[in-house]
Protein backbone atom coordinates (compact mmCIF):
# COMPACT_ATOMS: atom_id res chain seq x y z
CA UNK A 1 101.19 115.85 88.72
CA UNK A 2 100.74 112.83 86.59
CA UNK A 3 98.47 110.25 87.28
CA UNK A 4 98.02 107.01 85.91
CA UNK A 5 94.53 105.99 84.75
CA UNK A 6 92.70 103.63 86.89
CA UNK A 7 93.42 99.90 86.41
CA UNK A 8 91.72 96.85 87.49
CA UNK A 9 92.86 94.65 90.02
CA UNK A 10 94.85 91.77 88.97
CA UNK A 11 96.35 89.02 91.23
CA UNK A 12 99.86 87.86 90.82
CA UNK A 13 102.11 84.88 92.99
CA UNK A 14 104.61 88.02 93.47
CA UNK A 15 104.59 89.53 96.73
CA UNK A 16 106.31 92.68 95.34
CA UNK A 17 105.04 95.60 93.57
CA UNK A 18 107.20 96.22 90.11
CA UNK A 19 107.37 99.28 87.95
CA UNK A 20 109.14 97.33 84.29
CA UNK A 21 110.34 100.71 82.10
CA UNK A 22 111.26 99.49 78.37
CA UNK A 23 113.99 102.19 76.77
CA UNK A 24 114.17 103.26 73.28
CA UNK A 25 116.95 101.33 71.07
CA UNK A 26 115.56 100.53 67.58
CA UNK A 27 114.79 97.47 66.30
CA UNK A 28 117.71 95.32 67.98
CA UNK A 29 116.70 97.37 71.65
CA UNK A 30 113.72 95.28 70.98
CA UNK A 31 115.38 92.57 70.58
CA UNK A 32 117.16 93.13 73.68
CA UNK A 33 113.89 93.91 75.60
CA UNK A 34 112.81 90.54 74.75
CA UNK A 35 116.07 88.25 75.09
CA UNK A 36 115.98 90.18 78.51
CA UNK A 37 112.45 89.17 79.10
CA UNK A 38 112.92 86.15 78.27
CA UNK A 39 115.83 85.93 80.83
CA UNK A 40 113.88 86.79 83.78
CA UNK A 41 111.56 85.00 83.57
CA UNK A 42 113.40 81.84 82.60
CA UNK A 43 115.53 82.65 86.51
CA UNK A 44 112.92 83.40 88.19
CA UNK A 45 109.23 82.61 86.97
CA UNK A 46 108.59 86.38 86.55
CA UNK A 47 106.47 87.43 83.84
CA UNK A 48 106.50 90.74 82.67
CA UNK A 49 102.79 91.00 82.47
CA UNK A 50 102.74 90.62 86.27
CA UNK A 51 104.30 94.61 87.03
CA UNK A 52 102.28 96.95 88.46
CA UNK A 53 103.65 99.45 85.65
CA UNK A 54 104.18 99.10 82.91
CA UNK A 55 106.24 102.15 80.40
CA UNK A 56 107.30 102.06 77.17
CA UNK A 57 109.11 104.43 74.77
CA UNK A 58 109.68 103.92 70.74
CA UNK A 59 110.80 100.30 70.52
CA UNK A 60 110.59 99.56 74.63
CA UNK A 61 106.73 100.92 73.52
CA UNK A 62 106.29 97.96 71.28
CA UNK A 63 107.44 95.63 73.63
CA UNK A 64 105.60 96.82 76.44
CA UNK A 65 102.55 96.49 74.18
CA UNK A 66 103.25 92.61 73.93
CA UNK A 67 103.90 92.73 77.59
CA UNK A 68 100.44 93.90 78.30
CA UNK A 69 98.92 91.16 75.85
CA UNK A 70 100.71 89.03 76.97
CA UNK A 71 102.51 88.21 73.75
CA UNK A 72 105.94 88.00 74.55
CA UNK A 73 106.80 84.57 73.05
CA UNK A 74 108.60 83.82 70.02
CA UNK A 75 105.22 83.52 67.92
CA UNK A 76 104.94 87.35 68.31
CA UNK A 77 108.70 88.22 67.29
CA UNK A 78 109.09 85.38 64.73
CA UNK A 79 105.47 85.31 63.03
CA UNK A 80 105.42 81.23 61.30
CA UNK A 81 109.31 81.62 60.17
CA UNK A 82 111.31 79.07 60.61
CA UNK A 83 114.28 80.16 59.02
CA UNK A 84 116.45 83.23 59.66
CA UNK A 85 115.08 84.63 56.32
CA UNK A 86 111.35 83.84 56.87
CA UNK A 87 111.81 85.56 60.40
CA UNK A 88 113.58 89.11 58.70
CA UNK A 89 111.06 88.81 56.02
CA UNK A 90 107.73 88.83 58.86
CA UNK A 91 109.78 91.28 60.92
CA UNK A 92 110.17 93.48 57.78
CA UNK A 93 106.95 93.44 56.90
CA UNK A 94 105.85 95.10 60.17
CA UNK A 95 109.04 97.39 60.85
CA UNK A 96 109.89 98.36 57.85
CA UNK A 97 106.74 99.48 55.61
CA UNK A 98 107.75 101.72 53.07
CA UNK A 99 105.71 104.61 52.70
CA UNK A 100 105.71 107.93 49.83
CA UNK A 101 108.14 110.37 51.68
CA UNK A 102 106.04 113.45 52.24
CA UNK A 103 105.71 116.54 55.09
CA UNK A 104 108.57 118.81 53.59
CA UNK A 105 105.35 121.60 54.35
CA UNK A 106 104.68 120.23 57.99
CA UNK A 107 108.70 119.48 58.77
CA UNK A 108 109.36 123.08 57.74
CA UNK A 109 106.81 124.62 59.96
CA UNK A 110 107.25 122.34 62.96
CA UNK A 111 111.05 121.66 62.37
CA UNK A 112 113.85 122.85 60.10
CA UNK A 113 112.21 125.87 59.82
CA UNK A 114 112.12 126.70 64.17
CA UNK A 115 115.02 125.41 64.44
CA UNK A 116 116.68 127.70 61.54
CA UNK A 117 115.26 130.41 63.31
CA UNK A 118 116.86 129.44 66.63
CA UNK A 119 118.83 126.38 66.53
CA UNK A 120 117.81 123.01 68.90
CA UNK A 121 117.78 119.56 68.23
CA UNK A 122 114.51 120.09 67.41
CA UNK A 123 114.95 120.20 64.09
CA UNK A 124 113.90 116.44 62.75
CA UNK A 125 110.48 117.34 64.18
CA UNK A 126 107.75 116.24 61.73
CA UNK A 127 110.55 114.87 59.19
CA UNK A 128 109.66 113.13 56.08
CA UNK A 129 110.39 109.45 56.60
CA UNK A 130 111.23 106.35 54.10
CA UNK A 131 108.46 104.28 56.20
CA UNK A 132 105.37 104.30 58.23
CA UNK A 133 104.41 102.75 61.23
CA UNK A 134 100.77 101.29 60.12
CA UNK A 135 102.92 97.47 60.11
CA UNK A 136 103.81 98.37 63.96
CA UNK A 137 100.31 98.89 64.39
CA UNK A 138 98.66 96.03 62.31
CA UNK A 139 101.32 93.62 64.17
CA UNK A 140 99.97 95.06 67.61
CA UNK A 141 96.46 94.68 66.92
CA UNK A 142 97.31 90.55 65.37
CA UNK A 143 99.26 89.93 68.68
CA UNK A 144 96.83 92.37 71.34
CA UNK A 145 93.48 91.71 69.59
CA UNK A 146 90.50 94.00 71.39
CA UNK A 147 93.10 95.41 74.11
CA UNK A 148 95.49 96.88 71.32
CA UNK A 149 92.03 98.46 70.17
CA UNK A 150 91.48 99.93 73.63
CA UNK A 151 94.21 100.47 76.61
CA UNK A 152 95.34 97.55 79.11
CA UNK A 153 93.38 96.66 81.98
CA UNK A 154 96.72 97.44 84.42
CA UNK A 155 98.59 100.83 84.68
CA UNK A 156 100.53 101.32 81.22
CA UNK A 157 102.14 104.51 79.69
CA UNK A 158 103.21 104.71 76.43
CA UNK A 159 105.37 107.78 75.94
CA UNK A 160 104.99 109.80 72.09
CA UNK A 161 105.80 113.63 71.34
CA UNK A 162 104.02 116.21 70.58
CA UNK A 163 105.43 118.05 67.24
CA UNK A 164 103.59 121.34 68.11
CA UNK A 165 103.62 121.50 71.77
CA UNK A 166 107.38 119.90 71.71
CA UNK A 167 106.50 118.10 74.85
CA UNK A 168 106.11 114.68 76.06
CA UNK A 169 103.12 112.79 76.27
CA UNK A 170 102.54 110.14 78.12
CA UNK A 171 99.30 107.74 76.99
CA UNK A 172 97.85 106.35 79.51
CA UNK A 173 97.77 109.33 82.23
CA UNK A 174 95.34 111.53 83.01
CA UNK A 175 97.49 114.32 81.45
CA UNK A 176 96.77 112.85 77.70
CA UNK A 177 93.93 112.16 75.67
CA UNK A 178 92.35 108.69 75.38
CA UNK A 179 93.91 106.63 72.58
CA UNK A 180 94.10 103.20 71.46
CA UNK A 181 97.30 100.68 72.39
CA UNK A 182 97.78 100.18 68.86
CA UNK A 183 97.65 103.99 67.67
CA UNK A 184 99.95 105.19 71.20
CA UNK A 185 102.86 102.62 69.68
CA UNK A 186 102.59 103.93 66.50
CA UNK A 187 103.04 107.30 67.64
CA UNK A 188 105.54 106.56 70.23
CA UNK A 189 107.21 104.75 67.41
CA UNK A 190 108.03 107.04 64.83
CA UNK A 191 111.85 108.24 64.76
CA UNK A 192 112.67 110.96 63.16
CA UNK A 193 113.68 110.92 59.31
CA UNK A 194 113.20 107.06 59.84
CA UNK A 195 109.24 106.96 60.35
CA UNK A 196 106.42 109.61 59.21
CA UNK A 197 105.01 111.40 62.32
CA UNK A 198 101.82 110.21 63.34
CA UNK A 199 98.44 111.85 63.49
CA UNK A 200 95.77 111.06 65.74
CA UNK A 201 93.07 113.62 66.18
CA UNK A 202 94.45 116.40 64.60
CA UNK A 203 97.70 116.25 66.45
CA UNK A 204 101.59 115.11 65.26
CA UNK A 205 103.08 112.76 67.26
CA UNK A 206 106.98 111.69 66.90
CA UNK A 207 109.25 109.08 69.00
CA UNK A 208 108.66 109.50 72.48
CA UNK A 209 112.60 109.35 72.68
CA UNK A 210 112.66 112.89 71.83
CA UNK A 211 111.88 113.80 75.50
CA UNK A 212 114.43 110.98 76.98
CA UNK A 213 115.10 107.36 75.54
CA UNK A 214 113.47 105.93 79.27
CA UNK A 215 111.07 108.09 80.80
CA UNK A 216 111.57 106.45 83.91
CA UNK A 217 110.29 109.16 86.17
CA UNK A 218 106.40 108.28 84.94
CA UNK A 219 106.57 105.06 87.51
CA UNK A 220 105.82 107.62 90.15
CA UNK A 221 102.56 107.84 88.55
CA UNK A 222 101.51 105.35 90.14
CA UNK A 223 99.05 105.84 93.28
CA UNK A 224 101.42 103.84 95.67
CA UNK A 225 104.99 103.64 96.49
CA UNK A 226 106.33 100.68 94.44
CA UNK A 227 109.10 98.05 95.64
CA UNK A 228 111.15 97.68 92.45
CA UNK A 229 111.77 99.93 89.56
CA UNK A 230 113.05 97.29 86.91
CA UNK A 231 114.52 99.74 84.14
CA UNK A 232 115.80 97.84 80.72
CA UNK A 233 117.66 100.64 79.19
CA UNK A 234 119.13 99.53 75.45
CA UNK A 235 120.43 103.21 74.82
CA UNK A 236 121.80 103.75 78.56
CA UNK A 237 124.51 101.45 77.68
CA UNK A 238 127.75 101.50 80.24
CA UNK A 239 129.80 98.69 78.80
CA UNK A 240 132.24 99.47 75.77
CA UNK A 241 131.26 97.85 72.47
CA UNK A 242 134.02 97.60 69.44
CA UNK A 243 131.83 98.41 66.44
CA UNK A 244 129.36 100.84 67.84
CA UNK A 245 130.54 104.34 66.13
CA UNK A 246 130.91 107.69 67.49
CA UNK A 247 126.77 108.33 67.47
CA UNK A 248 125.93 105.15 69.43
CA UNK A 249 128.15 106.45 72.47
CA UNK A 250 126.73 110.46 71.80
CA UNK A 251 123.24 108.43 72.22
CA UNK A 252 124.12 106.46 75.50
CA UNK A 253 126.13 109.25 77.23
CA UNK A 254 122.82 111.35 76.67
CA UNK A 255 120.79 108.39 77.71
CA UNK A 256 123.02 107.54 80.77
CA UNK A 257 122.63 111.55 82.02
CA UNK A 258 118.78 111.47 81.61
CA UNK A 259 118.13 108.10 83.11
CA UNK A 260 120.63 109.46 85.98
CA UNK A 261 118.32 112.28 86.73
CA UNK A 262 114.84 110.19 86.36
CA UNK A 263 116.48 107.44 88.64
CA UNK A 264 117.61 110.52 91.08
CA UNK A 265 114.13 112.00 90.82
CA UNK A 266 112.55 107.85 91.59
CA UNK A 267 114.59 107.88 94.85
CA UNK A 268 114.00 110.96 96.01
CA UNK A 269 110.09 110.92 95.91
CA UNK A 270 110.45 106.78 96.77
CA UNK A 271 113.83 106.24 98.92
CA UNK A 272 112.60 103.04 99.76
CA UNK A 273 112.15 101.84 96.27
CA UNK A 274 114.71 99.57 94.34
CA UNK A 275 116.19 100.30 91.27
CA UNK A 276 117.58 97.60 88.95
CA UNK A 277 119.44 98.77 85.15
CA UNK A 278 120.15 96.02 82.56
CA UNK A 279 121.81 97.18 80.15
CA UNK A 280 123.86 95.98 77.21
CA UNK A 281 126.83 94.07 77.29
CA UNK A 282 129.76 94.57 75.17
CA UNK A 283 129.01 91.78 72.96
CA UNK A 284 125.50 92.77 72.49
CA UNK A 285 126.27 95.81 71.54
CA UNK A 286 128.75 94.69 68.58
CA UNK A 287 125.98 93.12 67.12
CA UNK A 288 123.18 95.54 68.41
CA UNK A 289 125.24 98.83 67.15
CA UNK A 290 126.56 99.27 63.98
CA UNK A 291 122.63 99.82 62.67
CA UNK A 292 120.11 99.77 65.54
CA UNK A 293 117.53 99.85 62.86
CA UNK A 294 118.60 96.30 61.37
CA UNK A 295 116.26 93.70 61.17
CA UNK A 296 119.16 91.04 60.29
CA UNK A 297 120.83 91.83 63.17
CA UNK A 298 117.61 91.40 65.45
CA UNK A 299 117.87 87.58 65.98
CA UNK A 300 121.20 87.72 66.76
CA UNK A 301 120.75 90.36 69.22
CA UNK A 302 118.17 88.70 71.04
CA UNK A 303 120.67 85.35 71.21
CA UNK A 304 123.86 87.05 72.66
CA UNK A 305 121.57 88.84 75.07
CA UNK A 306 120.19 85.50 76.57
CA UNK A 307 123.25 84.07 76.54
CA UNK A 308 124.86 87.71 78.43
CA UNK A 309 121.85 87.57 80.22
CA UNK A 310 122.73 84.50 82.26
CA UNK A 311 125.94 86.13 83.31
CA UNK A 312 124.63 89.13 84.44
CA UNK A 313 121.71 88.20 86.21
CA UNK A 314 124.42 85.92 88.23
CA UNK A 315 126.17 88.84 89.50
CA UNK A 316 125.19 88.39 93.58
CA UNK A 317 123.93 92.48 93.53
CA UNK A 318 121.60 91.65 90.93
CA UNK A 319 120.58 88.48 91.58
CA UNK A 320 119.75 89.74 95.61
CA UNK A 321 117.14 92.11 94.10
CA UNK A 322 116.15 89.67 91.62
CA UNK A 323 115.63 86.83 94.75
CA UNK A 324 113.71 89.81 96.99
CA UNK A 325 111.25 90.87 94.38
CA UNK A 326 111.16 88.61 91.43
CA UNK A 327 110.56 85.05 92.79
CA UNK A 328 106.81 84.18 93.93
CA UNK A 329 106.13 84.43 97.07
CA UNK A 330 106.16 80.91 99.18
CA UNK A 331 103.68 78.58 99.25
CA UNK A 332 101.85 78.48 102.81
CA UNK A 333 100.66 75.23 104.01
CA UNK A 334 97.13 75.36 104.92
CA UNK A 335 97.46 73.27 107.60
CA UNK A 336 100.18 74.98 109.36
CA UNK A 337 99.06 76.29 112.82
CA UNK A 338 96.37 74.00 112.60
């Protein structure tokens, strides 16, 4: 069973208890983590910080990361830019630091070479990649400060993979070893071919999308039954986009069967817990698509999915779970009874 590590006790105006899960999706699924964010919390006063739970795989790791110090504003995403070009250049710089390719050794053992041997989609395990993710890290320790050098005061997993074990680990449970904010991103971070595996303490990690692009099952985790699993799920999209390419819908048919299953496993262990998906619309997603991995596309990802954003959150099923657990609770007037 996993457990989440202890957390301290932190008040919030919300009377409900909130499990936020942060998909994979690249650079322009964080985008559309944080246009959707931003959303919320414009309709209802929620902030993100205030879940219970907090967990976050690859890109949805980075976010959650601002979530938990309590960075999501458009300092964090935009650095000083003003301009369209100063913002791609600071995002760049983090996302994008080129490294020395290098691992063909550790890829063959841990990857191509198993997978030769008997054939998985295991094989970009331990890849060499064009970049590193030492920028992801440096930007989470400018933005987090001492918590991004040691773990968030409330319940937070950040979900990496273990190249050896081929397993998922989730940081931040008692089933994984103690690691920093900023070194569980990087790890949880690093996609295949894209990023160089990470090492901390001996061990490889890869993108914690390798074991599913949500991980939405690790809510139950948490000690207590919560009220509302809030799942933002960039690669679970449903809605057709124009220009996303054959892979994009291979990726969200395989991320709308796993989150299926987790959301299946959620009820079944919690019947009386709420589940609410946002997901993509069509017209983020012919922006978000054709390179998930573009950082020119991020800004205008994050714009269409504020401006979708308002439509879907207007839909009465979404907005009646958005009312029940999203809004602060009501004031009560001291003097009433009295």
């Amino acid at each position: 069973m996993i457990v989440l590590a202890k957390a301290t006790a932190v008040s919030s105006p919300f009377v409900s208890s909130v499990g936020l899960v942060l998909g994979g999706g690249g650079i322009t699924g964080a985008a559309f983590h944080f246009g959707t964010l931003f959303a919320l919390e414009m309709a209802s006063g929620w902030q993100a910080n205030d879940a219970e739970v907090v967990v976050g795989t690859s890109s949805g790791a980075v976010v959650a990361a601002m979530v938990r110090t309590d960075s999501v504003h458009l300092d964090s995403i935009a650095g000083t830019g003003r301009s369209r070009e100063e913002i791609n250049a600071f995002l760049t710089g983090h996302l994008l630091r080129r490294g020395t390719p290098r691992g063909a050794v550790r890829w063959l053992r841990h990857g191509l070479g198993p997978a030769l041997r008997k054939p998985s989609l295991h094989a970009a395990l331990a890849s060499p990649g064009l970049y590193r993710t030492d920028g992801i890290g440096e930007w989470i320790r400018s933005v987090g400060g001492d918590v991004a050098d040691g773990w968030p005061a409330r319940r937070t997993a950040i979900v990496a993979y273990d190249v050896a074990d081929r397993q998922r680990v989730p940081f931040g449970t008692e089933a994984a070893p103690e690691v920093s904010l900023a070194d569980a991103v990087m790890a949880s971070s690093a996609v295949p071919f894209m990023y160089e595996p990470v090492q901390i303490d001996g061990r490889w990690y890869a993108d914690g999308g390798l074991a599913s692009g949500t991980s939405a099952d690790l809510v139950l985790a948490n000690p207590e039954p919560l009220d509302l699993a809030l799942i933002i799920a960039p690669l679970a999209a449903t809605a057709p986009g124009h220009r996303t390419g054959l892979f994009a819908d291979i990726f969200d048919r395989t991320g709308r069967a796993a989150l299926e299953a987790e959301v299946a496993h959620i009820k079944r262990e919690w019947p009386d817990t709420e589940v609410l998906i946002l997901r993509p619309s069509s017209q983020v997603l012919d922006i978000a698509r054709p390179n998930p991995m573009s950082v020119a596309a991020a800004i205008p990802t994050f714009l269409e999915t504020l401006r979708s954003m308002r439509h879907d959150l207007a839909d009465p099923a979404v907005w009646d779970v958005v009312q029940r657990h999203l809004l602060p609770a009501p004031a009560v007037d001291a003097r009433a009874g009295s």
